[in-house]
Protein backbone atom coordinates (compact mmCIF):
# COMPACT_ATOMS: atom_id res chain seq x y z
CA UNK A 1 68.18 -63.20 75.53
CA UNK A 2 70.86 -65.57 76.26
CA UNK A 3 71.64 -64.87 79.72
CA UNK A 4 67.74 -65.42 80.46
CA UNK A 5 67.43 -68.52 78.89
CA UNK A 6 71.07 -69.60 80.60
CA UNK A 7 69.20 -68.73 84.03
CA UNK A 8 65.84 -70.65 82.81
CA UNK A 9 67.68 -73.59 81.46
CA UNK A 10 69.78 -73.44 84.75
CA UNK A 11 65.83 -73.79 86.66
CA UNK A 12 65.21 -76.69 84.44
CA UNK A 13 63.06 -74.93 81.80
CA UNK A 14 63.33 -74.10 78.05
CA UNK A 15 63.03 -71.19 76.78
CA UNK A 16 63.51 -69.58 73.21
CA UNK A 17 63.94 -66.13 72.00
CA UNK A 18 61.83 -65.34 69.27
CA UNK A 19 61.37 -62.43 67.60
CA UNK A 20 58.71 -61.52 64.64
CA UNK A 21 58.22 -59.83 61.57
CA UNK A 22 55.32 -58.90 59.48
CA UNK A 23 53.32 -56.27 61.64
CA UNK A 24 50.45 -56.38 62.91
CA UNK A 25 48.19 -57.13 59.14
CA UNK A 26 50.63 -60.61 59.52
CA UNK A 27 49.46 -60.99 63.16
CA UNK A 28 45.71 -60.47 62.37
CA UNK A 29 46.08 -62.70 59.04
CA UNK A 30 48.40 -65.45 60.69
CA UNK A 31 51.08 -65.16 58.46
CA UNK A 32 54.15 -63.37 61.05
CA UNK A 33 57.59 -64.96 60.06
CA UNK A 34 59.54 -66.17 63.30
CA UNK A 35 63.24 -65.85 63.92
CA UNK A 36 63.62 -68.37 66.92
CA UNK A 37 67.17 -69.04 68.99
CA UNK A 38 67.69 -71.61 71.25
CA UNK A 39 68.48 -75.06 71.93
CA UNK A 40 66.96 -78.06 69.25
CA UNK A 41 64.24 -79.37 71.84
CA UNK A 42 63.22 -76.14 73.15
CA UNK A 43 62.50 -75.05 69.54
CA UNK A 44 60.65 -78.15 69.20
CA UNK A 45 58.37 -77.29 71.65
CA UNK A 46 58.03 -73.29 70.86
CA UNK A 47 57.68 -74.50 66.91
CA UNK A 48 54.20 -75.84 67.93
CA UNK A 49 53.06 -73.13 69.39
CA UNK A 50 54.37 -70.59 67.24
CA UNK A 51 53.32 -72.20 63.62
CA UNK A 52 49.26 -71.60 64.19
CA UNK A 53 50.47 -67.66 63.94
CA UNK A 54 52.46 -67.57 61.04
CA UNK A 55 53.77 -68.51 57.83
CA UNK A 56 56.97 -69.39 58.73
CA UNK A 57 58.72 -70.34 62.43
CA UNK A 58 62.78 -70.80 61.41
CA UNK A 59 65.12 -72.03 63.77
CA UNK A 60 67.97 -69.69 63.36
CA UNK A 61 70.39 -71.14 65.76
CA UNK A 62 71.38 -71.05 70.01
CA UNK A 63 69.77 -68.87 72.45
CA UNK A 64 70.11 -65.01 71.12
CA UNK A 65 70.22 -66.33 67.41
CA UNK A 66 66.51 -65.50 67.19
CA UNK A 67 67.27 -61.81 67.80
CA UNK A 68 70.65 -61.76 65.98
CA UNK A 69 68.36 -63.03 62.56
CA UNK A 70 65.73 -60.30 63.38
């Protein structure tokens, strides 16, 4: 995860890695828990369009933190 969002940040994208939990009855009922890494803004932007899917979308730190917390 980190060395893809190095090269996306490097294109002048962001990009988050973000992991869930909660299976797929949290998927179908909206309530999937998030573990996202990456820099503040990009989380910003991912936390808008992970929140309609789940219960909880937690910023755990830099790119690769997301996967780290999971």
């Amino acid at each position: 995860a980190k060395a893809v969002i190095a090269e996306a940040e490097a294109a002048g994208y962001d990009m988050v890695d973000a992991p869930v939990s909660g299976g797929i009855a949290a998927a179908n009922g909206g309530t999937l828990t998030f573990m996202v890494g990456g820099s503040d803004e990009a989380f910003r932007r991912a936390e808008a369009v992970l929140q309609p899917m789940g219960k909880a979308v937690i910023h755990a730190g830099a790119a690769g933190a997301g996967q780290t917390a999971k």
